[in-house]
N, C-alpha and C. Protein backbone atom coordinates (compact mmCIF):
# COMPACT_ATOMS: atom_id res chain seq x y z
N UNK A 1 170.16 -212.23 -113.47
CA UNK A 1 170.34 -211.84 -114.85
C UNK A 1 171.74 -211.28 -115.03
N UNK A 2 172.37 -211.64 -116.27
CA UNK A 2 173.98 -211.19 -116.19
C UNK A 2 173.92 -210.30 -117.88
N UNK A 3 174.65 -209.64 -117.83
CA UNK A 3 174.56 -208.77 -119.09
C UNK A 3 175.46 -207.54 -118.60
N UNK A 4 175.39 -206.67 -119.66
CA UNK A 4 176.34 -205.47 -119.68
C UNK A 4 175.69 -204.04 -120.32
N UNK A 5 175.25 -203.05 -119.72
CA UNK A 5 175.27 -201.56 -120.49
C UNK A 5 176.29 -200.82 -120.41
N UNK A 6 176.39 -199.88 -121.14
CA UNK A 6 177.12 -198.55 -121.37
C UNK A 6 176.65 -197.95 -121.59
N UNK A 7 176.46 -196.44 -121.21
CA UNK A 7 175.48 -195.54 -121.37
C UNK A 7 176.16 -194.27 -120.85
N UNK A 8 175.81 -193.88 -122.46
CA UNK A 8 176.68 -192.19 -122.83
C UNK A 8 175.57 -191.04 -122.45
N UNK A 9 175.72 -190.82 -120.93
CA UNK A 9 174.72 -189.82 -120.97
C UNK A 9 174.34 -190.20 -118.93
N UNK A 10 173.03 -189.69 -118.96
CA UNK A 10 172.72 -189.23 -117.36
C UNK A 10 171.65 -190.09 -117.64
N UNK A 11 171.55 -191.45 -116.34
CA UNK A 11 170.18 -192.10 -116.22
C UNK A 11 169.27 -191.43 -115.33
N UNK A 12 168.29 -191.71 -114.69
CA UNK A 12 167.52 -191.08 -114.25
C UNK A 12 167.33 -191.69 -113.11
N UNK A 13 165.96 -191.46 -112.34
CA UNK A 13 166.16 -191.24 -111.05
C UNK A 13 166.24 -193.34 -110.74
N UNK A 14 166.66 -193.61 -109.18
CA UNK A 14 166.26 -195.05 -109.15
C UNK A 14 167.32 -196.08 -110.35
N UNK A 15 168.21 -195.60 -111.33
CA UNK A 15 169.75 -196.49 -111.74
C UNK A 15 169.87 -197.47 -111.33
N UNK A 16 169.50 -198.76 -111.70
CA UNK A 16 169.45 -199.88 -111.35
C UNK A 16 169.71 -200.43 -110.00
N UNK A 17 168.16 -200.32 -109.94
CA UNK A 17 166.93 -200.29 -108.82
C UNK A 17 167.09 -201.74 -108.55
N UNK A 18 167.22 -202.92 -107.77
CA UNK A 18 167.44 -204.56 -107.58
C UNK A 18 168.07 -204.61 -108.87
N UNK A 19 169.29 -204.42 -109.11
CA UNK A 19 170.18 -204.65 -109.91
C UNK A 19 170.24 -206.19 -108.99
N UNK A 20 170.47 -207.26 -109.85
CA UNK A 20 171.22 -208.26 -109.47
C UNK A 20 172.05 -209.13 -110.14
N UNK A 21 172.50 -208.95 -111.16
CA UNK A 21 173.67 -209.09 -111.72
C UNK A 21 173.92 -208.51 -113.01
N UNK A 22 173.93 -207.50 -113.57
CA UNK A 22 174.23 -206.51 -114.93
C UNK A 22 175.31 -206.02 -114.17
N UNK A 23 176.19 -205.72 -115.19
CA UNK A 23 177.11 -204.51 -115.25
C UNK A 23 176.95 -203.73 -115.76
N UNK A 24 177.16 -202.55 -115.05
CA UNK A 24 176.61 -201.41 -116.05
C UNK A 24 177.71 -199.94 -115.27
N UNK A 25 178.22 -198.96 -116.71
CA UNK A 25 178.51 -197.54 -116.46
C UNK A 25 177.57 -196.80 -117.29
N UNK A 26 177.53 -195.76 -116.47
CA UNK A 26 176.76 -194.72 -116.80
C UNK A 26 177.44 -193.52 -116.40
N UNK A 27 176.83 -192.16 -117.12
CA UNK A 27 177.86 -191.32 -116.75
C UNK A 27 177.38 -190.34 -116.01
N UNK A 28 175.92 -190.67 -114.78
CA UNK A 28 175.69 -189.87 -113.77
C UNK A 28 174.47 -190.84 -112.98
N UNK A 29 173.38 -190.54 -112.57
CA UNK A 29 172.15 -191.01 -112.21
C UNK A 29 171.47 -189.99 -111.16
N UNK A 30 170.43 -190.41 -111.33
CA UNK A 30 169.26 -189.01 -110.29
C UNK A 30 168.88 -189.77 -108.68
N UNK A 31 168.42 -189.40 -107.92
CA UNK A 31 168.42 -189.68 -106.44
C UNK A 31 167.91 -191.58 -106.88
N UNK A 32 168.24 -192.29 -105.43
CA UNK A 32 168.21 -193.76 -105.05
C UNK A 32 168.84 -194.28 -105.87
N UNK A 33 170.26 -193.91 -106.44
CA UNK A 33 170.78 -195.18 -107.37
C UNK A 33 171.23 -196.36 -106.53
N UNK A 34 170.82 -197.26 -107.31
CA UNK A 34 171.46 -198.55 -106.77
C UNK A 34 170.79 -198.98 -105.35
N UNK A 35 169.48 -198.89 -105.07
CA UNK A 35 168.39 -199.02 -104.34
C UNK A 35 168.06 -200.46 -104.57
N UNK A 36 168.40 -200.85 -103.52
CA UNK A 36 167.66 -202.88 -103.05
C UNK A 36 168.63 -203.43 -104.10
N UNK A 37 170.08 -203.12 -104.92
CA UNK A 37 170.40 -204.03 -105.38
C UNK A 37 171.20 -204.84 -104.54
N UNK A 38 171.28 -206.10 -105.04
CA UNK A 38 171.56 -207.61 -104.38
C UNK A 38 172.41 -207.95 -105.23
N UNK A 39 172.93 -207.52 -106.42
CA UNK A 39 174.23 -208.23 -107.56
C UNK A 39 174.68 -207.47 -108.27
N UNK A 40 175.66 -207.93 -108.91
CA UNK A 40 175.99 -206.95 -110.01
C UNK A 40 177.19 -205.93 -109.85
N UNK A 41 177.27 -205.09 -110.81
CA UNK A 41 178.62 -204.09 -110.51
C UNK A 41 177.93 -202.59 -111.49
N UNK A 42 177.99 -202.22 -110.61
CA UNK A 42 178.22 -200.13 -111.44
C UNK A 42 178.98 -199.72 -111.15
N UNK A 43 179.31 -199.08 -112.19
CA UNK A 43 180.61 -197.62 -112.53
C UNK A 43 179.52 -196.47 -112.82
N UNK A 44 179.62 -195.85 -111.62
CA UNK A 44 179.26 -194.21 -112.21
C UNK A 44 180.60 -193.05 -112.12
N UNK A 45 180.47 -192.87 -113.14
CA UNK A 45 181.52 -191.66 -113.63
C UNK A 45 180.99 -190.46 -113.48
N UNK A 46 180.18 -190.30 -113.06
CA UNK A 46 179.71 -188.83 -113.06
C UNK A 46 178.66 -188.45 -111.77
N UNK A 47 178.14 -187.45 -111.45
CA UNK A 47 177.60 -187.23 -110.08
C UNK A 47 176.13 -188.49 -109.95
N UNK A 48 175.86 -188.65 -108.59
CA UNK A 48 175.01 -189.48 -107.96
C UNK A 48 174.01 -188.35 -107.42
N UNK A 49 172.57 -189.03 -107.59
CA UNK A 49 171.20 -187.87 -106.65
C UNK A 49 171.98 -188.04 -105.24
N UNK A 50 170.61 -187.72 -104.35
CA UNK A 50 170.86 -188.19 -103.08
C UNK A 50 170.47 -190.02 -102.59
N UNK A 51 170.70 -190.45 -101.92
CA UNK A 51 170.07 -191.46 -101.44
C UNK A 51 170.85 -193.00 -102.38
N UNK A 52 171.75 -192.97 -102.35
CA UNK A 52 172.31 -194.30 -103.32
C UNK A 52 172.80 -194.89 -102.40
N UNK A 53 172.49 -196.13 -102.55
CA UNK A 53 172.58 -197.75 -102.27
C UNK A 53 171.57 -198.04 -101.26
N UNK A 54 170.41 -197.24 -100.72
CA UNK A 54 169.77 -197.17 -99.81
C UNK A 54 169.12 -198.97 -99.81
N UNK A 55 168.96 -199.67 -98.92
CA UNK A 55 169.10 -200.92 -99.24
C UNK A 55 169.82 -201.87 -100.05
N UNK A 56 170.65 -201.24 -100.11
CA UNK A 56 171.26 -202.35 -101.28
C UNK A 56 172.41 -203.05 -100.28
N UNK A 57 171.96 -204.44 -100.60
CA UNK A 57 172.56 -205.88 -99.93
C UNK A 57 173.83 -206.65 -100.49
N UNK A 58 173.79 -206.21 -101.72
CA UNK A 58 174.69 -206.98 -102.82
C UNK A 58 175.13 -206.58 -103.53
N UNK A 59 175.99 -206.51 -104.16
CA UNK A 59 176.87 -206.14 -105.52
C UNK A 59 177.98 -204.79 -104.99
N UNK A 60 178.37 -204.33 -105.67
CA UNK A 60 179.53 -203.36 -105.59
C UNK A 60 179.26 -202.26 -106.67
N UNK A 61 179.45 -201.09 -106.40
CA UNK A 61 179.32 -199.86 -106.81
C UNK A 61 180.75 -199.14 -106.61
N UNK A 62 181.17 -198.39 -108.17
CA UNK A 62 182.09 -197.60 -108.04
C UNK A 62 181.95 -196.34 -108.24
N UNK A 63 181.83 -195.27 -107.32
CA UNK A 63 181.42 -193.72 -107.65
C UNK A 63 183.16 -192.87 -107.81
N UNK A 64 182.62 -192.04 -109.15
CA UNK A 64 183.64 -191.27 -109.11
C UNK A 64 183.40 -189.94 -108.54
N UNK A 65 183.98 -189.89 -107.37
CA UNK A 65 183.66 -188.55 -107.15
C UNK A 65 184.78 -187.29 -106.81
N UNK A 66 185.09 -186.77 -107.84
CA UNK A 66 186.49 -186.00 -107.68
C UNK A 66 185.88 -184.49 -106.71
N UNK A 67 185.00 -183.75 -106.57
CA UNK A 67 184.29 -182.92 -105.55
C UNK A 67 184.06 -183.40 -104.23
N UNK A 68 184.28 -185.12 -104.07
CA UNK A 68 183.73 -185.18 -102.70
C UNK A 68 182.39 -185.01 -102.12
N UNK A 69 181.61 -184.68 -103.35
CA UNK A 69 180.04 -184.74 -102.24
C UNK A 69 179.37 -185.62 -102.63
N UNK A 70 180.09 -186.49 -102.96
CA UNK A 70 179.24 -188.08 -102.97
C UNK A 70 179.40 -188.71 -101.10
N UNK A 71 180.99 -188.66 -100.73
CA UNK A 71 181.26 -189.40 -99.41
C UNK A 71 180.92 -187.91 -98.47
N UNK A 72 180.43 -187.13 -98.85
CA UNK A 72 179.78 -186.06 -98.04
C UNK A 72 177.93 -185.70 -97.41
N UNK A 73 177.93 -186.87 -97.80
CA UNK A 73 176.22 -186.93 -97.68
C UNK A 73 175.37 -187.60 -98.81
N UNK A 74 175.81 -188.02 -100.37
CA UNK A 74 175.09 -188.13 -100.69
C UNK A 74 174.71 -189.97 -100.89
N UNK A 75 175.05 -190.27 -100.16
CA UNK A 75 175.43 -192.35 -99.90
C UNK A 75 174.66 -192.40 -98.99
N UNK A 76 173.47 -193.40 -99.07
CA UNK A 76 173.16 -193.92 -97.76
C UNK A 76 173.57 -194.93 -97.21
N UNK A 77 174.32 -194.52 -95.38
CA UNK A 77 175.23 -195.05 -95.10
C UNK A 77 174.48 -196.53 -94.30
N UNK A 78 172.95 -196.79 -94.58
CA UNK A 78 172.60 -197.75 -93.40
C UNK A 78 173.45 -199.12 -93.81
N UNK A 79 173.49 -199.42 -95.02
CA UNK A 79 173.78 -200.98 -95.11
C UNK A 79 175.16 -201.38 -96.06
N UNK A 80 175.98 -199.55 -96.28
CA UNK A 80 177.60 -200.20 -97.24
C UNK A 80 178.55 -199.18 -96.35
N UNK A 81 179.66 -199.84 -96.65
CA UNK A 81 181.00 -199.12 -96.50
C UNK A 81 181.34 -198.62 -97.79
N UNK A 82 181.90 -197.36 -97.77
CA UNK A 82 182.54 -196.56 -98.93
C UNK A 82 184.41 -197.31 -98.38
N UNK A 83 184.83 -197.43 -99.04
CA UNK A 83 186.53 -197.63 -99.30
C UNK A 83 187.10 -197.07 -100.55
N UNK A 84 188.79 -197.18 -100.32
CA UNK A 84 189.31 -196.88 -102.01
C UNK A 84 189.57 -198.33 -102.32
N UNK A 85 189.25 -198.08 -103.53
CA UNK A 85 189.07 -199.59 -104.46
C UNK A 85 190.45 -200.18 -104.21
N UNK A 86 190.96 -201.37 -104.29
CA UNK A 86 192.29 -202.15 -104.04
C UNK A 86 193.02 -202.12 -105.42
N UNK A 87 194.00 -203.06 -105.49
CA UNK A 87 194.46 -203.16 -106.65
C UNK A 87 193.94 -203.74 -107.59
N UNK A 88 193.15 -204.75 -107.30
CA UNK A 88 192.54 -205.88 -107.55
C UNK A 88 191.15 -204.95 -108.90
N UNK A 89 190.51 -204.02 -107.66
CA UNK A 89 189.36 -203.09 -108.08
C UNK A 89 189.88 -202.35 -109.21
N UNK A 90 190.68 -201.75 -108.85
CA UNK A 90 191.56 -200.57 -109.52
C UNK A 90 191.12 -201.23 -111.14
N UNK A 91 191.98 -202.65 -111.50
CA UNK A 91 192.22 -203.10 -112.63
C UNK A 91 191.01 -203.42 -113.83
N UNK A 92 189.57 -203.93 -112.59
CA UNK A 92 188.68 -203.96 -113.51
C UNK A 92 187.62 -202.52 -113.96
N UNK A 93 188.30 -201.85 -112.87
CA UNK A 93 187.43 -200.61 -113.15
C UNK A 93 187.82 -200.02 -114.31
N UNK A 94 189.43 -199.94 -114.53
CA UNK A 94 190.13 -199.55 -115.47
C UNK A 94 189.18 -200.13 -117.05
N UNK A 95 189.33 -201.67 -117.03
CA UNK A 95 188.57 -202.25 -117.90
C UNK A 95 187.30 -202.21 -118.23
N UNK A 96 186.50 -201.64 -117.27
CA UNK A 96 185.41 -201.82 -117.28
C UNK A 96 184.96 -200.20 -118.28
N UNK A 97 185.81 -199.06 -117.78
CA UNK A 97 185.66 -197.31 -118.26
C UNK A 97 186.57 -197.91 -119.50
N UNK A 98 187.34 -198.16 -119.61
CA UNK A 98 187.87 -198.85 -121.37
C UNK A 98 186.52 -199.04 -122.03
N UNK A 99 186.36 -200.49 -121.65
CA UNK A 99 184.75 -200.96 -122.10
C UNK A 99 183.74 -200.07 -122.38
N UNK A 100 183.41 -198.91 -121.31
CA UNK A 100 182.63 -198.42 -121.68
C UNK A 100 182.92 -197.11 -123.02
N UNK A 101 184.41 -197.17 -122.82
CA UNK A 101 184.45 -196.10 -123.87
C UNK A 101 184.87 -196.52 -125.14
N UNK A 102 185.14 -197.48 -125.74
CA UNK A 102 184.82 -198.34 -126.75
C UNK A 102 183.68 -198.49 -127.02
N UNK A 103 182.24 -198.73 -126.64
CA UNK A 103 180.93 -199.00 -126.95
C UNK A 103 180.55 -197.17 -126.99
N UNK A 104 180.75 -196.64 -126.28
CA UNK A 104 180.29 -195.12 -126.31
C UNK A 104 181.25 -194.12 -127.31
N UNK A 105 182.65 -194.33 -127.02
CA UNK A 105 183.19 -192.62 -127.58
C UNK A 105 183.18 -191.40 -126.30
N UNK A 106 182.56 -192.25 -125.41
CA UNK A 106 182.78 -191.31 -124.07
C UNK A 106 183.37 -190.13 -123.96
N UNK A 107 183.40 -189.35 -123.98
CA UNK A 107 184.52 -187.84 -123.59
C UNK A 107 184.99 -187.88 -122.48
N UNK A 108 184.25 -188.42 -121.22
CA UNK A 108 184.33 -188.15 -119.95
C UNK A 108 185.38 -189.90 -119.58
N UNK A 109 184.82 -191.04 -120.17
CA UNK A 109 185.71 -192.07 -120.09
C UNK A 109 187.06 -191.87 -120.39
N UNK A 110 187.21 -191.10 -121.68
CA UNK A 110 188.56 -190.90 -122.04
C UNK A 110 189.29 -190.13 -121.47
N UNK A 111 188.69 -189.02 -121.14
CA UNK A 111 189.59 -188.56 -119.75
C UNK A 111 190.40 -188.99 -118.66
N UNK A 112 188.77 -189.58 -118.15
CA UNK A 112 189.90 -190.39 -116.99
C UNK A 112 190.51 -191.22 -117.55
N UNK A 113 190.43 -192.33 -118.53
CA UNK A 113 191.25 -193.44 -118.77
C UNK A 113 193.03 -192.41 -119.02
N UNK A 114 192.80 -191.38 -119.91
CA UNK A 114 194.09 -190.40 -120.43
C UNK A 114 194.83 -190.02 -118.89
N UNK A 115 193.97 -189.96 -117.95
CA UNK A 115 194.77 -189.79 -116.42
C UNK A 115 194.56 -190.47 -115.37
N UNK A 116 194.88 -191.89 -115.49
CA UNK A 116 194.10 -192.90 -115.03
C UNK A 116 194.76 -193.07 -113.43
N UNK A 117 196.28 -192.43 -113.23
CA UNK A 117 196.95 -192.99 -111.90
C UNK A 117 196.45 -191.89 -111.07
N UNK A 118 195.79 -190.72 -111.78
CA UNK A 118 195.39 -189.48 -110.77
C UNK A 118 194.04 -189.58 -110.32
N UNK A 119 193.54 -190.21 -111.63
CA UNK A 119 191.61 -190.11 -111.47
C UNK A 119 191.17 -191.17 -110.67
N UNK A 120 192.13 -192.33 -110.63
CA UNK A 120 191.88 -193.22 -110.16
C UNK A 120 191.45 -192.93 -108.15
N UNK A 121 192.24 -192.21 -108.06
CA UNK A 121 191.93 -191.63 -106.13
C UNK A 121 191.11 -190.71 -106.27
N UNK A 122 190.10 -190.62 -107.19
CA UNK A 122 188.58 -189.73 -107.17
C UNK A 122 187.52 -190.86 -106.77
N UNK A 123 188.12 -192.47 -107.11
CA UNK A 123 186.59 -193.29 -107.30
C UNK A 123 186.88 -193.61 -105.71
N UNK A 124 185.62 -194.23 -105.48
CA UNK A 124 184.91 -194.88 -104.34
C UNK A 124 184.15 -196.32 -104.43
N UNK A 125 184.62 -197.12 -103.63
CA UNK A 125 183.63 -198.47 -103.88
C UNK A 125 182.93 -198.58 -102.71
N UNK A 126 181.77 -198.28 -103.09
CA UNK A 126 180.63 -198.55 -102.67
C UNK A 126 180.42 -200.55 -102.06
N UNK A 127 180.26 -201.00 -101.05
CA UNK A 127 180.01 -202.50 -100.84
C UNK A 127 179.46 -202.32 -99.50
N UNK A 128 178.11 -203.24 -99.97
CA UNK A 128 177.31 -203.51 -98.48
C UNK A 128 178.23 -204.22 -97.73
N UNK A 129 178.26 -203.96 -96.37
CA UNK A 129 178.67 -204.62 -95.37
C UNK A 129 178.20 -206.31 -95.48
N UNK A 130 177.72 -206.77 -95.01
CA UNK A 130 177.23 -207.97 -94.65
C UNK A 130 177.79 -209.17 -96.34
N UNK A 131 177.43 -208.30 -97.25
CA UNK A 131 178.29 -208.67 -98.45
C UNK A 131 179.52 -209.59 -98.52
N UNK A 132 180.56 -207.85 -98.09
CA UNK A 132 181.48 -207.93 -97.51
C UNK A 132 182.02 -208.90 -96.99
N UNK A 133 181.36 -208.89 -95.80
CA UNK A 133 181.70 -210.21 -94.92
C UNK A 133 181.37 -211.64 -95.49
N UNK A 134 180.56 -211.98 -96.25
CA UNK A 134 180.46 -213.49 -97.12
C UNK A 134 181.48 -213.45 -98.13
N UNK A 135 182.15 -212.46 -99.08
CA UNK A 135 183.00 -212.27 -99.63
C UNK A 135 184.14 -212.96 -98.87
N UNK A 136 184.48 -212.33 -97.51
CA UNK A 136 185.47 -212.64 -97.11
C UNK A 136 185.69 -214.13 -96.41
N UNK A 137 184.63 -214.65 -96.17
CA UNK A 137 184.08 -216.34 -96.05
C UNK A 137 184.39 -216.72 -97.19
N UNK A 138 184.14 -216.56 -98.26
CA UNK A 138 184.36 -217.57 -99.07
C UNK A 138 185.68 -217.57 -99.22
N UNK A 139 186.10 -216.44 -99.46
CA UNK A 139 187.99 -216.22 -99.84
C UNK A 139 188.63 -217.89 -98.92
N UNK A 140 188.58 -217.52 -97.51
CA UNK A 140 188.75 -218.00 -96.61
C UNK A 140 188.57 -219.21 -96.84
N UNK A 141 187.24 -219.73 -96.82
CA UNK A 141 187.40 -221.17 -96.87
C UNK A 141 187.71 -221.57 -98.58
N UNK A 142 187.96 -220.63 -99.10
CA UNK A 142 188.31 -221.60 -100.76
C UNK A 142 190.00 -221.50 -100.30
N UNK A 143 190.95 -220.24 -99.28
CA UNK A 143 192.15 -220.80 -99.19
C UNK A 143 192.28 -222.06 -98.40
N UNK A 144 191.35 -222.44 -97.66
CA UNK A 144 191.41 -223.48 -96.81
C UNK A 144 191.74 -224.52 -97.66
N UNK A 145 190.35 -224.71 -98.21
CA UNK A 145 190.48 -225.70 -99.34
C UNK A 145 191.37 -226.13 -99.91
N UNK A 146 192.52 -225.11 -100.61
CA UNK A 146 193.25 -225.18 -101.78
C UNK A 146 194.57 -225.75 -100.58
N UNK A 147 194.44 -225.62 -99.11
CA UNK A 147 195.68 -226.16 -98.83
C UNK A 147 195.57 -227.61 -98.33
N UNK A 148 194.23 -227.86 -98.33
CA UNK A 148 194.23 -229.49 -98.03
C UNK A 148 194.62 -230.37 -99.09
């Protein structure tokens, strides 16, 4: 399923639970966000429960966490790597907290967007490993491709 939320406010516990392809920001969530998802993309701007991405196989998650106690315990580390987002990341995240603060009026979007080269080294991307690695297969063989 492909689609888009924005959501001005705190979801609750379990935040798209087998997400497999929505995009979605929100501006917190309660323990297991992003539990068994397999697709898709989140922006959370605001604090995470405990226990997020706990199974989750697929998709990419961006946590903002300017306190640090997101990459302090509150990620479960069995099946993603936390990194800082690339340049690549950087640009749609940018677009994506735009997006959401156009549909919302956000207070908290506009912030960061108003300090975007500082806030930007608060987020975290969340990506399952194994993901990861098919990500980087395909890259690979589509440069292959493109040089035959």
């Amino acid at each position: 399923t492909k689609g888009e939320a924005y959501i001005n406010g705190v979801a609750g516990e379990r935040f798209c639970v087998r997400n497999s392809g929505i995009t979605a920001v929100v501006e917190g969530v309660g323990d297991h966000g992003c539990e068994y998802m397999t697709g898709g993309k989140v922006v959370i701007i605001g604090k995470t429960g405990r226990n997020f991405a706990a199974g989750m196989s697929g998709g990419i998650a961006y946590v903002y966490d300017p306190d640090k106690k997101f990459v302090n315990g509150l990620c479960n580390m069995e099946m993603v790597e936390l990194e800082k987002p690339s340049v690549a990341d950087a640009q749609e995240l940018f677009e994506l907290i735009q997006n959401h603060y156009h549909a919302t009026e956000s207070t908290k979007a506009l912030m960061i967007l108003e300090d975007w080269d500082k806030q930007l080294n608060d987020f975290i991307k969340v990506i399952p490993t194994d993901y990861k690695k098919a990500l980087a297969r395909i890259e690979e063989e589509s440069a292959v491709k493109q040089t035959v």
